[in-house]
PDB file of N, CA and C in Angstrom:
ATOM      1  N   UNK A   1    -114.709  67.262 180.862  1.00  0.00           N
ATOM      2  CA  UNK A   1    -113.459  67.919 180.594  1.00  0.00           C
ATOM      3  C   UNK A   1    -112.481  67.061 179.830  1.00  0.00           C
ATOM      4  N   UNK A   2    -112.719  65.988 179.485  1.00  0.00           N
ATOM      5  CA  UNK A   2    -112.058  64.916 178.045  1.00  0.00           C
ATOM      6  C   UNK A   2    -113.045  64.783 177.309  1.00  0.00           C
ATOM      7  N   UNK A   3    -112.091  64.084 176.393  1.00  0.00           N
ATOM      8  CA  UNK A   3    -112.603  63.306 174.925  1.00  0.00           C
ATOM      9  C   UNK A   3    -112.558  61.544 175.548  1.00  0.00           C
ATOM     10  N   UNK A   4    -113.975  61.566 174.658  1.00  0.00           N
ATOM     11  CA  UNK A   4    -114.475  60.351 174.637  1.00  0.00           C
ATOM     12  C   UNK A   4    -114.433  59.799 173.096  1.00  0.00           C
ATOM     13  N   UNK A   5    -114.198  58.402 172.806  1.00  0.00           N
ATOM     14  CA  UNK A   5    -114.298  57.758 171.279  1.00  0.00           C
ATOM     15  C   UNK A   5    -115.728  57.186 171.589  1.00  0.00           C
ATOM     16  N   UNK A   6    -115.740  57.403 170.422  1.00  0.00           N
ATOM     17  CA  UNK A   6    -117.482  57.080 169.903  1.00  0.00           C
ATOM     18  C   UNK A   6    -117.706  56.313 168.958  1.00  0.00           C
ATOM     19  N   UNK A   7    -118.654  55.548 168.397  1.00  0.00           N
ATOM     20  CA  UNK A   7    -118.499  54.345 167.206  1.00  0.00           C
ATOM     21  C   UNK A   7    -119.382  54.084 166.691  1.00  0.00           C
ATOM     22  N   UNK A   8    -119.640  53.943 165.192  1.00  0.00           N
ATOM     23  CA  UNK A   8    -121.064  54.326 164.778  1.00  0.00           C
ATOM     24  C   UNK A   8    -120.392  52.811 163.754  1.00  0.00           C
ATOM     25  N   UNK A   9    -121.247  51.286 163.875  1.00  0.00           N
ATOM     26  CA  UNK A   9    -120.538  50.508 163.030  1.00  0.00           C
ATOM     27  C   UNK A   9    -121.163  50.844 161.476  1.00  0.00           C
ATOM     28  N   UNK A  10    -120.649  50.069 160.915  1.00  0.00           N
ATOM     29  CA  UNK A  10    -120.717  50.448 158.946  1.00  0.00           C
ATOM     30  C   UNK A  10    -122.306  50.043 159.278  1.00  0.00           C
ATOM     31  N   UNK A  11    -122.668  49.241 159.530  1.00  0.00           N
ATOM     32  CA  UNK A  11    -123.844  48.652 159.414  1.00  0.00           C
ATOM     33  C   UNK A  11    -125.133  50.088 159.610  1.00  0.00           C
ATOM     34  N   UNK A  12    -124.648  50.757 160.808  1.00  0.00           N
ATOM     35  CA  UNK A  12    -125.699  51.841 161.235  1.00  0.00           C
ATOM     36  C   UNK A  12    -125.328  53.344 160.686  1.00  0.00           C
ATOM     37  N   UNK A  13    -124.134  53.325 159.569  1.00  0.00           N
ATOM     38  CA  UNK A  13    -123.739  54.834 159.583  1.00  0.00           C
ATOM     39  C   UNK A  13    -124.992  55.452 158.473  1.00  0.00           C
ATOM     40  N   UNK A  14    -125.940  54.596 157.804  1.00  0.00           N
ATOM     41  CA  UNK A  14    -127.102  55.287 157.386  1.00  0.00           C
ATOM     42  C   UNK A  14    -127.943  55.929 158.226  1.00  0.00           C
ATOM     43  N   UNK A  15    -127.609  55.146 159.627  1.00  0.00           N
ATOM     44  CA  UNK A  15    -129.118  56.049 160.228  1.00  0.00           C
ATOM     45  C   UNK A  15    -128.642  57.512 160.868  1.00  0.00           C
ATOM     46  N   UNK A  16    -126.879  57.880 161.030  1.00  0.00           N
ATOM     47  CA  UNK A  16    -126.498  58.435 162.439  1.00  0.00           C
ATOM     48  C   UNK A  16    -125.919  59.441 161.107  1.00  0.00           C
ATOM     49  N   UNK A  17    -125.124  59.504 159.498  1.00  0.00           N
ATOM     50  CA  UNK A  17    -124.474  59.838 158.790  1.00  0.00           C
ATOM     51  C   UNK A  17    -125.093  61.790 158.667  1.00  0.00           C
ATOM     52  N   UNK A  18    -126.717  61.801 158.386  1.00  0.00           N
ATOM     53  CA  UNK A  18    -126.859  62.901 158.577  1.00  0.00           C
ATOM     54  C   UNK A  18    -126.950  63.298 159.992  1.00  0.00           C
ATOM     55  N   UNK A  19    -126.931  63.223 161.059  1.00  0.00           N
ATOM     56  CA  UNK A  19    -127.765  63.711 162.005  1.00  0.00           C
ATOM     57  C   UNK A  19    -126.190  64.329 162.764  1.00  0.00           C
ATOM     58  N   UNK A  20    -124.957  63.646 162.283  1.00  0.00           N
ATOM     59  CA  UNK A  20    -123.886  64.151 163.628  1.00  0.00           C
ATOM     60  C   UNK A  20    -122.832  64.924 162.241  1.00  0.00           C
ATOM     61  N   UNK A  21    -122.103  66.007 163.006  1.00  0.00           N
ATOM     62  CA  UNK A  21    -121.064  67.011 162.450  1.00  0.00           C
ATOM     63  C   UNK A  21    -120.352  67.120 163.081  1.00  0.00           C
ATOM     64  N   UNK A  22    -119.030  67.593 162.961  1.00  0.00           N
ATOM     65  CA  UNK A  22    -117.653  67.817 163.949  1.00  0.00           C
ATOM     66  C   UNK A  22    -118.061  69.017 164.239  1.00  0.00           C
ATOM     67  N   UNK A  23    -117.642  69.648 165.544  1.00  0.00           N
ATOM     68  CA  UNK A  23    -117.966  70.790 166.295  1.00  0.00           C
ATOM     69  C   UNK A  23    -119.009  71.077 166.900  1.00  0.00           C
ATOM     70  N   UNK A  24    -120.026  69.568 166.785  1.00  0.00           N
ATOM     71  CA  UNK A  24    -121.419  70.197 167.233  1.00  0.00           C
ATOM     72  C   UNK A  24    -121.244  69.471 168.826  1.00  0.00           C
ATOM     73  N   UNK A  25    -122.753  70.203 169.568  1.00  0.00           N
ATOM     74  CA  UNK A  25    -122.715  69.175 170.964  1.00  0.00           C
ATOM     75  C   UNK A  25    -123.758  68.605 170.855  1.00  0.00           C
ATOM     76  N   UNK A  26    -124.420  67.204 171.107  1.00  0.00           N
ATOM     77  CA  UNK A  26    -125.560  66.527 171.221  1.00  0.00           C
ATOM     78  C   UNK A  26    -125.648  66.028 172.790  1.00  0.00           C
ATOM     79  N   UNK A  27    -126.598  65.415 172.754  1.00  0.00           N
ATOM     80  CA  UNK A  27    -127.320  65.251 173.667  1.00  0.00           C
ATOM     81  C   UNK A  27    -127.984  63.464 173.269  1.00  0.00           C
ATOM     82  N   UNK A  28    -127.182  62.309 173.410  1.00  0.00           N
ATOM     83  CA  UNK A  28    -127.239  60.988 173.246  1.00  0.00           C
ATOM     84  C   UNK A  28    -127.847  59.973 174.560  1.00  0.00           C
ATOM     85  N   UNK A  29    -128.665  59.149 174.091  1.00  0.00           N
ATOM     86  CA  UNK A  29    -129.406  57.790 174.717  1.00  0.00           C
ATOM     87  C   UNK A  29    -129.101  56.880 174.517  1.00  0.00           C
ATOM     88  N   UNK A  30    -129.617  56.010 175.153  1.00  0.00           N
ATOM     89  CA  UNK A  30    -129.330  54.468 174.778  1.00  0.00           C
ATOM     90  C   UNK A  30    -128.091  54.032 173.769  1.00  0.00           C
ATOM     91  N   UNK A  31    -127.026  54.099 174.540  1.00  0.00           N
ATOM     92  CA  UNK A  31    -125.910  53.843 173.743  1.00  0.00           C
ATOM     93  C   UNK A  31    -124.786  53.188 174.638  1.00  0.00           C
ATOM     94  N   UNK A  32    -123.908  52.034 174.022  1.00  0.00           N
ATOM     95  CA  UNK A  32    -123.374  51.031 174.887  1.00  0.00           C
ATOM     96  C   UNK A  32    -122.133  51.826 175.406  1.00  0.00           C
ATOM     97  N   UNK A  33    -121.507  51.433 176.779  1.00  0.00           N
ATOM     98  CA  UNK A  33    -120.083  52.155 176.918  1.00  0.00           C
ATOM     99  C   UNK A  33    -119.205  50.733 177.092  1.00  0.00           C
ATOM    100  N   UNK A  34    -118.059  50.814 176.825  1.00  0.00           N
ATOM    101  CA  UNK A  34    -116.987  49.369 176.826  1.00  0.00           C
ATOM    102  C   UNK A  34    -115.906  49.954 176.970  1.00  0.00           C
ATOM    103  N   UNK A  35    -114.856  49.157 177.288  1.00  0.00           N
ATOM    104  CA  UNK A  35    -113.466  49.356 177.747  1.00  0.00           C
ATOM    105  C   UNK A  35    -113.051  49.822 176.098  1.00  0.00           C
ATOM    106  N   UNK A  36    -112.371  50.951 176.680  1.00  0.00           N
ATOM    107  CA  UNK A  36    -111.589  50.986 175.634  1.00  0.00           C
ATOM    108  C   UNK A  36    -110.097  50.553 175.437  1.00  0.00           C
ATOM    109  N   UNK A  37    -110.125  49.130 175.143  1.00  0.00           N
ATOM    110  CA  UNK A  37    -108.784  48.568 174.440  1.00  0.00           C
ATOM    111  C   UNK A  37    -108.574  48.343 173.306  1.00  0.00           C
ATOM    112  N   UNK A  38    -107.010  48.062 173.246  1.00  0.00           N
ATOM    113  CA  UNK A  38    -106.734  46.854 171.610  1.00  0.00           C
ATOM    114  C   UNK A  38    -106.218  48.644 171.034  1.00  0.00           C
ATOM    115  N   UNK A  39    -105.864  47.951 169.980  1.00  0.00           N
ATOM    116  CA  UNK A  39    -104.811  48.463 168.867  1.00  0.00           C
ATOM    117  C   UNK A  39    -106.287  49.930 168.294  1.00  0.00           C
ATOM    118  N   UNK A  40    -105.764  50.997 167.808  1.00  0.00           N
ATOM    119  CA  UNK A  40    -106.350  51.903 167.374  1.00  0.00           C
ATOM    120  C   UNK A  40    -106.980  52.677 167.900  1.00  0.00           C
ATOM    121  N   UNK A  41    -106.460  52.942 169.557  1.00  0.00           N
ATOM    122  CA  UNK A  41    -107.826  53.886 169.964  1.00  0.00           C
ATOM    123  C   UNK A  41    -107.619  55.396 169.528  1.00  0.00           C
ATOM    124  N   UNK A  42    -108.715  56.217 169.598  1.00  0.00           N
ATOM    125  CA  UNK A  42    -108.258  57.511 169.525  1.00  0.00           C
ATOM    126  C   UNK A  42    -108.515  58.483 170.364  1.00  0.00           C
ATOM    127  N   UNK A  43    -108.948  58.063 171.261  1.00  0.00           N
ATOM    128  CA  UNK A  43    -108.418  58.894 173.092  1.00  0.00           C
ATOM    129  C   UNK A  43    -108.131  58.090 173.893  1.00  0.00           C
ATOM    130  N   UNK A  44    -107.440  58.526 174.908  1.00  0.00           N
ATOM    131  CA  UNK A  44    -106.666  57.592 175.897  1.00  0.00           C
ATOM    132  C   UNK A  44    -108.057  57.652 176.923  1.00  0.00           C
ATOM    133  N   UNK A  45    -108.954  58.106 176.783  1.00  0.00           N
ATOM    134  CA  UNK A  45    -110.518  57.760 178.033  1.00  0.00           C
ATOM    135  C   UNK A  45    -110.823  56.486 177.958  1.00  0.00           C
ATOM    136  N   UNK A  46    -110.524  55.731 179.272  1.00  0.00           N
ATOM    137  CA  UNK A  46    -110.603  54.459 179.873  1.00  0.00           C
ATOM    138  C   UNK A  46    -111.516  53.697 179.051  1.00  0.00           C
ATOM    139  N   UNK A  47    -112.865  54.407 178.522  1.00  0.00           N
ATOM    140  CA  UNK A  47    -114.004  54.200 177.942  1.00  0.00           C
ATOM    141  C   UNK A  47    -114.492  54.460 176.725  1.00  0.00           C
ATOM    142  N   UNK A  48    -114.768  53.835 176.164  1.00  0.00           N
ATOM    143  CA  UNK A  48    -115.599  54.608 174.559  1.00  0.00           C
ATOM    144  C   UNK A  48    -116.967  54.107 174.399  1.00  0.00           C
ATOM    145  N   UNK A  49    -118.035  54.981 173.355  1.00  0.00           N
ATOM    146  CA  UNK A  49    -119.099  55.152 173.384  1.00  0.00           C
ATOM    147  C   UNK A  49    -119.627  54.246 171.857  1.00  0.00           C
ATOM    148  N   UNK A  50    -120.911  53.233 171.791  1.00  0.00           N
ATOM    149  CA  UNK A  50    -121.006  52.515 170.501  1.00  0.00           C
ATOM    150  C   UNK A  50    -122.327  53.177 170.445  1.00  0.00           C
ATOM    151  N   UNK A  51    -122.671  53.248 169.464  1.00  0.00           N
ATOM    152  CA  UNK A  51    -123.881  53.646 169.181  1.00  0.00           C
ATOM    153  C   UNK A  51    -124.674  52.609 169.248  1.00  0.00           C
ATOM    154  N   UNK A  52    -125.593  52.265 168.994  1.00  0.00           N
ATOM    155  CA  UNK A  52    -126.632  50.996 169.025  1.00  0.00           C
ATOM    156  C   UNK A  52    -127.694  51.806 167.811  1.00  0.00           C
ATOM    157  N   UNK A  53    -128.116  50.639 167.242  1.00  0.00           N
ATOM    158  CA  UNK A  53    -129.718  50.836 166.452  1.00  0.00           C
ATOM    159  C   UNK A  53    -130.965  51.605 167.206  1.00  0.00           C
ATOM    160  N   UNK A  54    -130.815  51.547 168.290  1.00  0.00           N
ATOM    161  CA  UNK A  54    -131.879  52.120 169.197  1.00  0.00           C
ATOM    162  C   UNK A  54    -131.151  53.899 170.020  1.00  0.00           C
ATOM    163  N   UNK A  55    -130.262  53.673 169.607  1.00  0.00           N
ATOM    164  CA  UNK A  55    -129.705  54.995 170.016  1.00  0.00           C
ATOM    165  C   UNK A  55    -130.548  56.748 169.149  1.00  0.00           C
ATOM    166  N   UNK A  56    -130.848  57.191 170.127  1.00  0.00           N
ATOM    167  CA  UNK A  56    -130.718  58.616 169.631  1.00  0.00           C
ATOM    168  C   UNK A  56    -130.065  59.778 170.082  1.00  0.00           C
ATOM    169  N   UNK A  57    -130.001  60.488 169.197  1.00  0.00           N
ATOM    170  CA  UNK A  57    -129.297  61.863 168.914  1.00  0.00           C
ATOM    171  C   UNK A  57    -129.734  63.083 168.841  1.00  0.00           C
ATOM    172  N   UNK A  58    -129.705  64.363 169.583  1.00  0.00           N
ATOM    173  CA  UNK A  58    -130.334  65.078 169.204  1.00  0.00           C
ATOM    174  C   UNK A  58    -129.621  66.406 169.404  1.00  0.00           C
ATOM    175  N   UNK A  59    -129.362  67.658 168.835  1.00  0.00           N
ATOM    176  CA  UNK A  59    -128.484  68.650 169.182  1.00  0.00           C
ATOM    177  C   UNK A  59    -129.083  69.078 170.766  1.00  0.00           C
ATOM    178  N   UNK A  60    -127.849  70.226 171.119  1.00  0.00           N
ATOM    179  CA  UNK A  60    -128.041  70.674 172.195  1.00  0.00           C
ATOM    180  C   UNK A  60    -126.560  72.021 171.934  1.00  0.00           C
ATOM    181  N   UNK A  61    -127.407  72.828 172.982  1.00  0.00           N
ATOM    182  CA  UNK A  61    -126.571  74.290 173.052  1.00  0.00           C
ATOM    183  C   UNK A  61    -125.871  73.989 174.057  1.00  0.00           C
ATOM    184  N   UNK A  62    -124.227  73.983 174.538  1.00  0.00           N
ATOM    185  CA  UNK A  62    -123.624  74.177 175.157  1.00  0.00           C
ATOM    186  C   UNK A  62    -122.074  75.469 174.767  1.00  0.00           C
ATOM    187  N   UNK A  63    -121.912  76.229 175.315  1.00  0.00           N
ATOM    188  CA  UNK A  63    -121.176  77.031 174.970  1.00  0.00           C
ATOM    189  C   UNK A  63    -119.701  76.385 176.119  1.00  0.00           C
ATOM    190  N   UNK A  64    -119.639  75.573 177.259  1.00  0.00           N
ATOM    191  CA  UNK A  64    -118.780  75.366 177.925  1.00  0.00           C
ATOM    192  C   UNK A  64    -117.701  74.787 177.864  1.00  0.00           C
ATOM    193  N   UNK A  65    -118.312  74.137 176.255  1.00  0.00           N
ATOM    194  CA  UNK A  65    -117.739  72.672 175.819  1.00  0.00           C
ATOM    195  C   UNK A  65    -117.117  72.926 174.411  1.00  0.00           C
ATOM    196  N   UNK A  66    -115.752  72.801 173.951  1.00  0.00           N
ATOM    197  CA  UNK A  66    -114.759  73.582 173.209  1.00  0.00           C
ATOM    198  C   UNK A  66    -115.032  72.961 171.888  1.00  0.00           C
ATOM    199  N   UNK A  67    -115.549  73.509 170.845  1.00  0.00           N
ATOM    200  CA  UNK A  67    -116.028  73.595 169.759  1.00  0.00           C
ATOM    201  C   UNK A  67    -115.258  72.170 168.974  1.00  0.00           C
ATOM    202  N   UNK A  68    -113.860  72.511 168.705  1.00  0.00           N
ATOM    203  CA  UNK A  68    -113.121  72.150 168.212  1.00  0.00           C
ATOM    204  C   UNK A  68    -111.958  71.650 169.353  1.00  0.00           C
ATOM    205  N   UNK A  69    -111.550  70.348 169.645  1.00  0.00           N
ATOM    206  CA  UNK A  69    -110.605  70.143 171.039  1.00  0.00           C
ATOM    207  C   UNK A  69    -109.451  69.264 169.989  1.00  0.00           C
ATOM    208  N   UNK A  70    -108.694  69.609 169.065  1.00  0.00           N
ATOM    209  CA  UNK A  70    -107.394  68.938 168.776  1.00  0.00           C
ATOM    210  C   UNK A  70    -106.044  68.580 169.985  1.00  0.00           C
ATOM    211  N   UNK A  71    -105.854  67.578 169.994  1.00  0.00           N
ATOM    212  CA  UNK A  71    -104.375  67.532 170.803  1.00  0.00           C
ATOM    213  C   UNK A  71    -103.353  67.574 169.388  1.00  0.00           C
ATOM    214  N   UNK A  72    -102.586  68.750 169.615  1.00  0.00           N
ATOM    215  CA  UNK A  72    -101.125  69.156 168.673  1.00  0.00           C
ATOM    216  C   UNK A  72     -99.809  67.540 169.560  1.00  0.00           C
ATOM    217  N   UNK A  73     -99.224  67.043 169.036  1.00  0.00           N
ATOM    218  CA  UNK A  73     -98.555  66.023 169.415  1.00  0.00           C
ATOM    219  C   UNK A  73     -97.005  66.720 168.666  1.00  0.00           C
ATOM    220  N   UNK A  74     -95.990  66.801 169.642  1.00  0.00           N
ATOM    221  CA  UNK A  74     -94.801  67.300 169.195  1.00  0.00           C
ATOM    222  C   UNK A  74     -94.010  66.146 168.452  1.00  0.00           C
ATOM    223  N   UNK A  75     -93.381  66.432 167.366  1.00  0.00           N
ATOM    224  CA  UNK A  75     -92.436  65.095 166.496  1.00  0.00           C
ATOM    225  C   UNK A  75     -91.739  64.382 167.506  1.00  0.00           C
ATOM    226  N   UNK A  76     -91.001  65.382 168.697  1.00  0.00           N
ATOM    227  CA  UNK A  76     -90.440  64.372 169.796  1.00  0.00           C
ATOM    228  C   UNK A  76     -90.899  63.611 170.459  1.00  0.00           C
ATOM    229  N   UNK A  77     -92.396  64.335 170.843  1.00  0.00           N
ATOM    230  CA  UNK A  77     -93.696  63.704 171.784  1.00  0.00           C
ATOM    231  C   UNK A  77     -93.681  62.492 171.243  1.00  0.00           C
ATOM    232  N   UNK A  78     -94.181  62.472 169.620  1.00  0.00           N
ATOM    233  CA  UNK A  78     -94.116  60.972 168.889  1.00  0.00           C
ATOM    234  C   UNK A  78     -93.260  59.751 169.077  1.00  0.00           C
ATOM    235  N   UNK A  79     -91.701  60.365 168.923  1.00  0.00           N
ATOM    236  CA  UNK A  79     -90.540  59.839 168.417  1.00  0.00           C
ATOM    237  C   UNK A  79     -90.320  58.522 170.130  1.00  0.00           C
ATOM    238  N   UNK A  80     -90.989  59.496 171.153  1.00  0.00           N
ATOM    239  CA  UNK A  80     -90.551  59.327 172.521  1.00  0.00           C
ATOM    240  C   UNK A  80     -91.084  58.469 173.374  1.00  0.00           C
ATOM    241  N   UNK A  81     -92.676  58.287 172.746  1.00  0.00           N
ATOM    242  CA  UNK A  81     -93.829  57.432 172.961  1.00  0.00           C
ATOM    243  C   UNK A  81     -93.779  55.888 172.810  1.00  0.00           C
ATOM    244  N   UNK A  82     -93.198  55.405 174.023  1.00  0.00           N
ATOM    245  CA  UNK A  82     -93.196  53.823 174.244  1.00  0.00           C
ATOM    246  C   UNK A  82     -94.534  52.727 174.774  1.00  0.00           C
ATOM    247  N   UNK A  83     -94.874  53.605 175.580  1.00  0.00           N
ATOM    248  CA  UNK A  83     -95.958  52.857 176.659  1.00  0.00           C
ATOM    249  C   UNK A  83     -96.935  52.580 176.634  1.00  0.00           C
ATOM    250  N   UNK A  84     -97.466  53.363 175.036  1.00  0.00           N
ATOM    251  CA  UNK A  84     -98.969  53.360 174.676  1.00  0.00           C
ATOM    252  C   UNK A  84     -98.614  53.007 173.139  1.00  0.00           C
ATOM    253  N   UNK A  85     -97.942  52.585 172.553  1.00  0.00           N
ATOM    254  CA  UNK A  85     -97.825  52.294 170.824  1.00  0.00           C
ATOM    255  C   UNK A  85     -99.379  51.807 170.249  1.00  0.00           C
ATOM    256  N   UNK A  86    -100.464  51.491 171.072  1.00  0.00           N
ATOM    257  CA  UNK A  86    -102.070  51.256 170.552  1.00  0.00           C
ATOM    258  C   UNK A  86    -102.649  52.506 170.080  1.00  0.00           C
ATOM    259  N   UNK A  87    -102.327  53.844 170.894  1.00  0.00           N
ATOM    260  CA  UNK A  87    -102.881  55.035 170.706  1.00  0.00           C
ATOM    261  C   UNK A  87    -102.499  55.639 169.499  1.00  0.00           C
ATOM    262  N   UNK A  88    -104.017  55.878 168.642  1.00  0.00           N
ATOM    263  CA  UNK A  88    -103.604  56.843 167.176  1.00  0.00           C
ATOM    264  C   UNK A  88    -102.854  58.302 167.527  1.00  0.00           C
ATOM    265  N   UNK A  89    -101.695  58.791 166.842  1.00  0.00           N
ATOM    266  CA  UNK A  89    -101.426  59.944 167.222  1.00  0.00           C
ATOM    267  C   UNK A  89    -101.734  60.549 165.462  1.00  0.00           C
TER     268      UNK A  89
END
């Protein structure tokens, strides 16, 4: 029921570049999880996901899981935001 950040480094985006699309759901292995800190994250989930060289990918049908999940951020929401200045809005 969140968003998770995910990370595909420059080094591996040949192998992962065709295989993933925005809106789709997969079904992922062997792939590292780490704290998600430091400057730039782009969900506030404790955790984010790296891909590895040994990682695979493969689609999967889920209808439960919201196609498209944008958070809309209000100009005040922005203006108002002290506590997290690391988080991309």
């Amino acid at each position: 029921g969140c968003k998770i950040q995910a990370t595909v480094r420059k080094t591996m985006i040949y192998k992962f570049k065709q295989l993933l699309s925005e809106g789709r759901v997969y079904v992922m292995k062997l792939f590292s999880v780490v704290p998600n800190q430091g400057s730039y994250r782009a969900t506030r989930h404790q955790f984010k996901l790296i891909f590895q060289f040994r990682t695979t990918v493969r689609d999967a049908i889920c209808d439960f899981i919201p196609k498209f999940a944008l958070t809309i951020s209000s100009f005040t929401e922005i203006l108002e935001t002290k506590e997290d200045s690391d988080f991309l809005v």
